[in-house]
PDB file of N, CA and C in Angstrom:
ATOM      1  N   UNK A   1      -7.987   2.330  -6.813  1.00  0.00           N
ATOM      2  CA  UNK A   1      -8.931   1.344  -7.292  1.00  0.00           C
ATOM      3  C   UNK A   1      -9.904   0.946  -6.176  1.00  0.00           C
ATOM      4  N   UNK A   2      -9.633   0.550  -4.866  1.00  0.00           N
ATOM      5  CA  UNK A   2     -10.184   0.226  -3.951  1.00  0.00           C
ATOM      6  C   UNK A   2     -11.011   1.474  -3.696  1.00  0.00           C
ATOM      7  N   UNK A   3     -10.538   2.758  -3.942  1.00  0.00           N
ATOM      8  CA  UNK A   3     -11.922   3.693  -2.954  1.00  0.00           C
ATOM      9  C   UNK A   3     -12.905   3.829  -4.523  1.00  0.00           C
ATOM     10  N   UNK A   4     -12.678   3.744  -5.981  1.00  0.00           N
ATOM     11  CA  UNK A   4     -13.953   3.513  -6.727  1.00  0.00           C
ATOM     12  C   UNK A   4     -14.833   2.297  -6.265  1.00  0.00           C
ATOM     13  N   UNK A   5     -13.707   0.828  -6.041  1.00  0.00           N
ATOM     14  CA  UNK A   5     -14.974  -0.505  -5.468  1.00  0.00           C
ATOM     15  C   UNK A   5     -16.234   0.681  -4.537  1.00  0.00           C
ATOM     16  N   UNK A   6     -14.970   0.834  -3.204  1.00  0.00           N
ATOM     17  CA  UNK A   6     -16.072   0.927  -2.467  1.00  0.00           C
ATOM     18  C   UNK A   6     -16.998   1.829  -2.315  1.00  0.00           C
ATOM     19  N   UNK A   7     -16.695   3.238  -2.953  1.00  0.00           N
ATOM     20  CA  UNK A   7     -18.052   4.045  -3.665  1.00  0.00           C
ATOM     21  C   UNK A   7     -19.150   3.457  -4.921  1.00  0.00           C
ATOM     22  N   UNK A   8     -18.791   2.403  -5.500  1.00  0.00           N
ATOM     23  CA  UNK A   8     -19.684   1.544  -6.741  1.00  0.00           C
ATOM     24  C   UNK A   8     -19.233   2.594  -7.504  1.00  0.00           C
ATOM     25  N   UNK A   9     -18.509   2.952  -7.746  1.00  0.00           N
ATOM     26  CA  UNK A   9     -17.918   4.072  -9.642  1.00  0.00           C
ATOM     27  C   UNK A   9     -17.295   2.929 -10.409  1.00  0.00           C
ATOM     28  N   UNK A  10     -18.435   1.931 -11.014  1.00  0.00           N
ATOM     29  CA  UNK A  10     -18.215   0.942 -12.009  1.00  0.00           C
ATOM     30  C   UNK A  10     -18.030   1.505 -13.372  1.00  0.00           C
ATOM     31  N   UNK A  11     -18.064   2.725 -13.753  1.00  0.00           N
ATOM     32  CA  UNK A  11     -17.765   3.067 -15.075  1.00  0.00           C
ATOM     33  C   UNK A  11     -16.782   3.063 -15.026  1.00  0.00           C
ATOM     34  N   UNK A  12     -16.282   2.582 -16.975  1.00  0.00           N
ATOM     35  CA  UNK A  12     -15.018   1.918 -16.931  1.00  0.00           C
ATOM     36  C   UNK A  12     -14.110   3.227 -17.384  1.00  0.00           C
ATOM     37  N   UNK A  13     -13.079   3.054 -16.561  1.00  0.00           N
ATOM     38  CA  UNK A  13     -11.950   4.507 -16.843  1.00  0.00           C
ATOM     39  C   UNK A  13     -10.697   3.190 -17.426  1.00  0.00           C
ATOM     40  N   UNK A  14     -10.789   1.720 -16.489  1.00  0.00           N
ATOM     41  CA  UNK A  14     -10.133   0.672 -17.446  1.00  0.00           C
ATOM     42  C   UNK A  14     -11.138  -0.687 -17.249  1.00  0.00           C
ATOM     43  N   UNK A  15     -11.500  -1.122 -18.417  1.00  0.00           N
ATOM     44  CA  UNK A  15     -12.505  -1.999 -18.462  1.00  0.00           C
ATOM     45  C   UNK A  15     -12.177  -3.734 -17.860  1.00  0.00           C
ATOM     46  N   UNK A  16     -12.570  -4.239 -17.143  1.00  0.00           N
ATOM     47  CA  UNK A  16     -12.194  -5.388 -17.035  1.00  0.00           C
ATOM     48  C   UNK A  16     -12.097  -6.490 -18.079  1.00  0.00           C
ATOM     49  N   UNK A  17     -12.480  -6.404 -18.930  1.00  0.00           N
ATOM     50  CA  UNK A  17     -12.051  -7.119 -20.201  1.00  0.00           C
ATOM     51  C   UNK A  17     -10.394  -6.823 -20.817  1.00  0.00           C
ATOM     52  N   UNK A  18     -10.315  -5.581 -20.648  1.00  0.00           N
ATOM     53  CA  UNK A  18      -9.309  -5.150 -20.586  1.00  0.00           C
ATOM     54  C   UNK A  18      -7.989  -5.738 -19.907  1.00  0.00           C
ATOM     55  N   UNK A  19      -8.527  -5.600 -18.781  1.00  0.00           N
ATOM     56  CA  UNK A  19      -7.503  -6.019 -17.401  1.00  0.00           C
ATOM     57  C   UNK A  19      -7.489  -7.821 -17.265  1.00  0.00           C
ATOM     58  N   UNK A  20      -8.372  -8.644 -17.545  1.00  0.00           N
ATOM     59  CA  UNK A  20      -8.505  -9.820 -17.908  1.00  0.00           C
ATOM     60  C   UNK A  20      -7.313 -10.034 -19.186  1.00  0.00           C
ATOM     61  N   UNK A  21      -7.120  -9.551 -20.304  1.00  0.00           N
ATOM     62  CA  UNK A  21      -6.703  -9.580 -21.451  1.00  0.00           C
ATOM     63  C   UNK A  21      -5.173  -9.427 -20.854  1.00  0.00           C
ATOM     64  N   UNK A  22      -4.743  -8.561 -20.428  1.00  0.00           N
ATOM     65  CA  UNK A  22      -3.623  -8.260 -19.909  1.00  0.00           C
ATOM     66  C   UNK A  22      -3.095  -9.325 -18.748  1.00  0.00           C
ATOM     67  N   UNK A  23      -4.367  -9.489 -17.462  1.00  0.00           N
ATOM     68  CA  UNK A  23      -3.367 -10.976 -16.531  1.00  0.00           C
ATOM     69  C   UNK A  23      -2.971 -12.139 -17.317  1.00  0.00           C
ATOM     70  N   UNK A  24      -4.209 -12.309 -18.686  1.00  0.00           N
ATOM     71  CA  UNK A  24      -3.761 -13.693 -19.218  1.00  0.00           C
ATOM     72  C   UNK A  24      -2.862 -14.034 -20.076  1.00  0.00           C
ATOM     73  N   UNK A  25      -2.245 -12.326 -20.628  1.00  0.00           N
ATOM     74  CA  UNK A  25      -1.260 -12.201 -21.195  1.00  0.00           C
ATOM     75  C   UNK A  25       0.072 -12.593 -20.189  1.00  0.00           C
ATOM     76  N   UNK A  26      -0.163 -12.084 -19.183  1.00  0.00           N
ATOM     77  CA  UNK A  26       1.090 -11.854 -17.879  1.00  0.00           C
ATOM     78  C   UNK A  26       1.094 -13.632 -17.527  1.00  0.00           C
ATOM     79  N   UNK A  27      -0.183 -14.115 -17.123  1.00  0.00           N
ATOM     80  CA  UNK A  27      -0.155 -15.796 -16.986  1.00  0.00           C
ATOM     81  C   UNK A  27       0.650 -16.393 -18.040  1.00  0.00           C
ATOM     82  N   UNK A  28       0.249 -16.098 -19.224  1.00  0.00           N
ATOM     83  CA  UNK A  28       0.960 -17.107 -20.156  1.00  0.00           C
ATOM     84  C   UNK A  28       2.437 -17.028 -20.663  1.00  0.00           C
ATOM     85  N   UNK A  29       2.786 -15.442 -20.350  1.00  0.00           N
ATOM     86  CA  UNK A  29       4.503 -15.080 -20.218  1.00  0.00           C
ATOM     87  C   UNK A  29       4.917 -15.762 -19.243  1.00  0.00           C
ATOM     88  N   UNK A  30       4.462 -15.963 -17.611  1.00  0.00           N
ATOM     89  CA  UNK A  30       4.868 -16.717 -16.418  1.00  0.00           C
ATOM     90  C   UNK A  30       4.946 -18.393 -16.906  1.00  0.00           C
ATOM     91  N   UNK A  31       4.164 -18.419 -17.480  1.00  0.00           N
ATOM     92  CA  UNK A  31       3.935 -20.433 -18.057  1.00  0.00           C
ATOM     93  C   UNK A  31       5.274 -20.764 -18.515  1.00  0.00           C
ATOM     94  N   UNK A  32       5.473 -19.741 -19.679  1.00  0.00           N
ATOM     95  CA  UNK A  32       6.709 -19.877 -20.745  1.00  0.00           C
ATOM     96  C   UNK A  32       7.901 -19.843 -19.950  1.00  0.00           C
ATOM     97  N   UNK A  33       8.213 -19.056 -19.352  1.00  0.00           N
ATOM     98  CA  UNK A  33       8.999 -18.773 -18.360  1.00  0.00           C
ATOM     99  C   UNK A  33       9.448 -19.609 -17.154  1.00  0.00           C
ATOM    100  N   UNK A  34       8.359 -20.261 -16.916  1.00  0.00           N
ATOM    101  CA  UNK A  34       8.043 -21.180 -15.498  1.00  0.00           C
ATOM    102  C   UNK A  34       8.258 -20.669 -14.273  1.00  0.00           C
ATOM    103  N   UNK A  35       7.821 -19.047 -14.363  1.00  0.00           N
ATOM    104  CA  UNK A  35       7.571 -18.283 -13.275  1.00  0.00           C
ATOM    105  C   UNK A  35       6.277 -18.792 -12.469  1.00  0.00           C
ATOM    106  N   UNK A  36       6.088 -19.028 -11.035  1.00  0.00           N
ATOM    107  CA  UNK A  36       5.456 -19.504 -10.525  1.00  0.00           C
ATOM    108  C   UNK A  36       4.478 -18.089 -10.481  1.00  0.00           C
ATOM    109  N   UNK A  37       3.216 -18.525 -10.578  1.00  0.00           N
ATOM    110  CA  UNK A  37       1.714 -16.991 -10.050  1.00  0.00           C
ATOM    111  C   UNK A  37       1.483 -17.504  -8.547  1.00  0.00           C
ATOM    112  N   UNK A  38       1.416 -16.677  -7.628  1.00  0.00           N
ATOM    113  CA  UNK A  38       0.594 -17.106  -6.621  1.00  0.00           C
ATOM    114  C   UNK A  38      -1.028 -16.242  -6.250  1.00  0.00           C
ATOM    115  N   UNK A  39      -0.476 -15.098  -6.270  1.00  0.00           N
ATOM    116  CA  UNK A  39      -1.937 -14.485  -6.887  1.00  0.00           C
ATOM    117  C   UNK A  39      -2.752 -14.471  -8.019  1.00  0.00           C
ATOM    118  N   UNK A  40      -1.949 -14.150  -8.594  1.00  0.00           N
ATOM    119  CA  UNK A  40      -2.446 -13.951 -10.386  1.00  0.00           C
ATOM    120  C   UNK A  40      -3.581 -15.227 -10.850  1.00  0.00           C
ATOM    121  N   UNK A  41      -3.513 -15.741 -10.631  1.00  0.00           N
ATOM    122  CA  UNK A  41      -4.197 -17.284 -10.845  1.00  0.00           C
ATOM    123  C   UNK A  41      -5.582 -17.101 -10.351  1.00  0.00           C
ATOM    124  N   UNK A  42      -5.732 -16.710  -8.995  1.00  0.00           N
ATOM    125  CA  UNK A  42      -7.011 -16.470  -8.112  1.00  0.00           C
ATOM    126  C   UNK A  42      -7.938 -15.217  -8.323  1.00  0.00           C
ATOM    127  N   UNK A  43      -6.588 -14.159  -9.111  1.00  0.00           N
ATOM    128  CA  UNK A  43      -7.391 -12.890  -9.547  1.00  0.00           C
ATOM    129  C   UNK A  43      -8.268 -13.731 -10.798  1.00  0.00           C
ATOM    130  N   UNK A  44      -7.904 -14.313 -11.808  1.00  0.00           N
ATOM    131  CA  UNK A  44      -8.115 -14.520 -12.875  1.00  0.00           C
ATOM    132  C   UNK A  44      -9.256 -15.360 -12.624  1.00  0.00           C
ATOM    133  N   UNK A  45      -9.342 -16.261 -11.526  1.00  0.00           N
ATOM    134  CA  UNK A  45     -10.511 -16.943 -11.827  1.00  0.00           C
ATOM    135  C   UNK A  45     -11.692 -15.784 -11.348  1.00  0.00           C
ATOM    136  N   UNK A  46     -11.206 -14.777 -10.562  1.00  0.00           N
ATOM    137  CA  UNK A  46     -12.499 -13.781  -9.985  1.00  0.00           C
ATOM    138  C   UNK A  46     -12.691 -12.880 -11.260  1.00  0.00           C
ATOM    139  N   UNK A  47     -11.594 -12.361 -12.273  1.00  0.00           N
ATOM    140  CA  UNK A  47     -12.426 -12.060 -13.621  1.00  0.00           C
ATOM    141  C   UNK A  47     -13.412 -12.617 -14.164  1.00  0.00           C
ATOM    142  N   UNK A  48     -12.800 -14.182 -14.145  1.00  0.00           N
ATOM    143  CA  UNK A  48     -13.527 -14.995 -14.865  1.00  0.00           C
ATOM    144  C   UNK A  48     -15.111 -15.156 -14.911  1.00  0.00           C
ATOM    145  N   UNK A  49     -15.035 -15.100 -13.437  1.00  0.00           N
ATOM    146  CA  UNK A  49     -16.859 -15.391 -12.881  1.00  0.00           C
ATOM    147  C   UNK A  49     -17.705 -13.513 -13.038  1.00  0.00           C
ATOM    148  N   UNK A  50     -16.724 -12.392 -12.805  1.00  0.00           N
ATOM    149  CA  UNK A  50     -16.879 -11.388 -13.217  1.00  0.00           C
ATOM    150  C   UNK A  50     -17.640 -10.978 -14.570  1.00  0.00           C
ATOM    151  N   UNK A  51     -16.426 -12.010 -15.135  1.00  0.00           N
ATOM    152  CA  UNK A  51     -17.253 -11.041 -17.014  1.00  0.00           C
ATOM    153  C   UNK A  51     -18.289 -12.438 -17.218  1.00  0.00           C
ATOM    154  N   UNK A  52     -18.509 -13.274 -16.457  1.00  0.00           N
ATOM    155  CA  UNK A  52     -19.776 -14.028 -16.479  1.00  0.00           C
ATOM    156  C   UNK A  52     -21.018 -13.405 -15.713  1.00  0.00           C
ATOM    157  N   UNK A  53     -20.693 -12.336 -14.971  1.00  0.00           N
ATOM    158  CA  UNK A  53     -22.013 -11.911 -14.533  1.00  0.00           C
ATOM    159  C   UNK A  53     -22.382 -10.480 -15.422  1.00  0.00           C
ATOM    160  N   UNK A  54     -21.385 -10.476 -16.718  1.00  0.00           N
ATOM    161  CA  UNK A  54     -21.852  -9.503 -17.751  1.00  0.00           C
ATOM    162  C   UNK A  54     -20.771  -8.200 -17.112  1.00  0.00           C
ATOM    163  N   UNK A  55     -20.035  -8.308 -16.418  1.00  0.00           N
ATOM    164  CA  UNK A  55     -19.277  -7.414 -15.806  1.00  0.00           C
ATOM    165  C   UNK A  55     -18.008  -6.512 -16.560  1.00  0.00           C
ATOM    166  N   UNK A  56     -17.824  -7.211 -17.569  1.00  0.00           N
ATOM    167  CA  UNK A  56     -16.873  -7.061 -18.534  1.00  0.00           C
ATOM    168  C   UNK A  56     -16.673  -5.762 -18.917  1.00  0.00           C
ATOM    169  N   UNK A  57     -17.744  -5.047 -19.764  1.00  0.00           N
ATOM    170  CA  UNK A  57     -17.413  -3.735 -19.956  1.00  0.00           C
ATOM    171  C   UNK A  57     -17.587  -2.668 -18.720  1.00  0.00           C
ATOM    172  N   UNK A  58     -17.535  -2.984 -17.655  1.00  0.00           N
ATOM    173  CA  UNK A  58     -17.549  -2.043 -16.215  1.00  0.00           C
ATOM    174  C   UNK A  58     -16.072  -2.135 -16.222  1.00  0.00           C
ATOM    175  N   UNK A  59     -15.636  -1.192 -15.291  1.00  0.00           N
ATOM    176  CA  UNK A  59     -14.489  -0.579 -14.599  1.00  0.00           C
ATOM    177  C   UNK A  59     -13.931  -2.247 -14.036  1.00  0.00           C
ATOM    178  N   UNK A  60     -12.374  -2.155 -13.829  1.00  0.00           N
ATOM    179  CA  UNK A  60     -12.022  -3.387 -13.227  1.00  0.00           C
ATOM    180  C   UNK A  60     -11.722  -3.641 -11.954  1.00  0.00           C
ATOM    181  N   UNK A  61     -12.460  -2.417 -11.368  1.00  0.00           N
ATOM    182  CA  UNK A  61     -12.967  -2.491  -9.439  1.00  0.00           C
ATOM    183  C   UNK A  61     -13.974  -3.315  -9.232  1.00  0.00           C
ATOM    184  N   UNK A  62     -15.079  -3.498 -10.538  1.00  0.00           N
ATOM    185  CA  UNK A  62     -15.772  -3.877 -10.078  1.00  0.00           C
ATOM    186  C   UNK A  62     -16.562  -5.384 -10.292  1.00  0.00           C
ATOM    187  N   UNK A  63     -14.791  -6.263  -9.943  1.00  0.00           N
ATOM    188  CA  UNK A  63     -14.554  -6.946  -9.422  1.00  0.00           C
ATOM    189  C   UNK A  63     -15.207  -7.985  -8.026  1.00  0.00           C
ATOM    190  N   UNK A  64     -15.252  -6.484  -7.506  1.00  0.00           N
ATOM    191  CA  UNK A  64     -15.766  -6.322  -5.824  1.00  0.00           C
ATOM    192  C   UNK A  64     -17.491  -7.003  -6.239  1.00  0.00           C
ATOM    193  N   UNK A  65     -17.982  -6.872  -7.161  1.00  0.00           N
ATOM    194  CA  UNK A  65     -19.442  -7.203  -6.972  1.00  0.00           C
ATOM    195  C   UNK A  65     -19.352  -8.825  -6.945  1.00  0.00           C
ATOM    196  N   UNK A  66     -18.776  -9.616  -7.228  1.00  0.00           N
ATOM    197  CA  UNK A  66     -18.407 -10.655  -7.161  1.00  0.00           C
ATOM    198  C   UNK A  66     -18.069 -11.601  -5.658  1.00  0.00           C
ATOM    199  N   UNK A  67     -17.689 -11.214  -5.312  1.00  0.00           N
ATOM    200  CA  UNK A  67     -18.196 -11.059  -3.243  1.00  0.00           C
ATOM    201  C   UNK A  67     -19.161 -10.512  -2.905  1.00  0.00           C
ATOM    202  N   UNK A  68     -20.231  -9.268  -3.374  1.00  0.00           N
ATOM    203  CA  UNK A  68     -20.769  -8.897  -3.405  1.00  0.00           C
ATOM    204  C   UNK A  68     -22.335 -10.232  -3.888  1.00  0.00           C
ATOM    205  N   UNK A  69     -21.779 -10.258  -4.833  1.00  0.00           N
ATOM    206  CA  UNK A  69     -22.991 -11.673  -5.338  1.00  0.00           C
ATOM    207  C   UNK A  69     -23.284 -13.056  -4.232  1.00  0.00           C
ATOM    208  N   UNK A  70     -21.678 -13.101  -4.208  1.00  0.00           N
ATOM    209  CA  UNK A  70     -21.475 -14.408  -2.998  1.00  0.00           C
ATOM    210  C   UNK A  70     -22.273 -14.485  -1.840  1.00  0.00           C
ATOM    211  N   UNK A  71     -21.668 -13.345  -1.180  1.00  0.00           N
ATOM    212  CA  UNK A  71     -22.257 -12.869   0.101  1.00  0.00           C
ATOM    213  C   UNK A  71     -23.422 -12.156  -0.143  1.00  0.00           C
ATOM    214  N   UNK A  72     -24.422 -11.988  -0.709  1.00  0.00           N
ATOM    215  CA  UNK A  72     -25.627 -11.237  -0.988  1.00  0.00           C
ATOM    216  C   UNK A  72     -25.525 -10.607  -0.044  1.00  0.00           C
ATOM    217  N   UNK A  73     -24.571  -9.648  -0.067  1.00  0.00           N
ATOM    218  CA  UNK A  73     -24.619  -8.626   0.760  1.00  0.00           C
ATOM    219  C   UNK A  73     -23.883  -7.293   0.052  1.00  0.00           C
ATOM    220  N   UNK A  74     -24.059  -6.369   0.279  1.00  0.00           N
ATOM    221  CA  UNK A  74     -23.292  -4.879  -0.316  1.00  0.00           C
ATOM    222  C   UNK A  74     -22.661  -4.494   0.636  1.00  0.00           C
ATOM    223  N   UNK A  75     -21.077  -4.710  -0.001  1.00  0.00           N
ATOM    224  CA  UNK A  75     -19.816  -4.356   1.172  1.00  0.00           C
ATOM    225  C   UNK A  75     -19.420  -2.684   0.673  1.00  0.00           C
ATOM    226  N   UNK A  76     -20.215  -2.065   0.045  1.00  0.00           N
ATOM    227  CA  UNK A  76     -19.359  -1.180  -0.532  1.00  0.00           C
ATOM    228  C   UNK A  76     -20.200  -0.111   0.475  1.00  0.00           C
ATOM    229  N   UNK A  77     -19.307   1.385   0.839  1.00  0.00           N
ATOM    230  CA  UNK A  77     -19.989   2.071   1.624  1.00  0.00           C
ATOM    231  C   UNK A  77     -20.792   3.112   1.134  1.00  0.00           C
TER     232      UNK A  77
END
């Protein structure tokens, strides 16, 4: 996943809508459960702002543009 971020191969082979659909499935089994997230939580809010920049049907590397936006800068090589 990391060497598509950092080449930009945003076409989706798994779509981040996708992969969103699935952590919040995994979040809300952990709720029920009262399994604590310590990552999962922080990924989800970086979907979140993700499929707000229309990112949704891209690949779910590309994630990475989202730091990418932050930092107006292009980390990818």
């Amino acid at each position: 996943m990391a060497n598509k971020a950092f080449k930009g191969e945003f076409e989706a082979t798994f779509a981040l809508d996708l992969a969103h659909k699935d952590l919040r499935l995994a979040l809300d089994m952990a709720d029920e459960l009262g399994v604590p997230g310590f990552i999962a939580p922080q990924v989800m809010n970086l979907m979140r702002v993700a499929r707000g920049m229309g990112l949704g049907g891209s690949d779910s590397c590309s994630i990475i543009r989202v730091y990418e936006n932050t930092l107006n800068e292009e980390v990818r090589a």
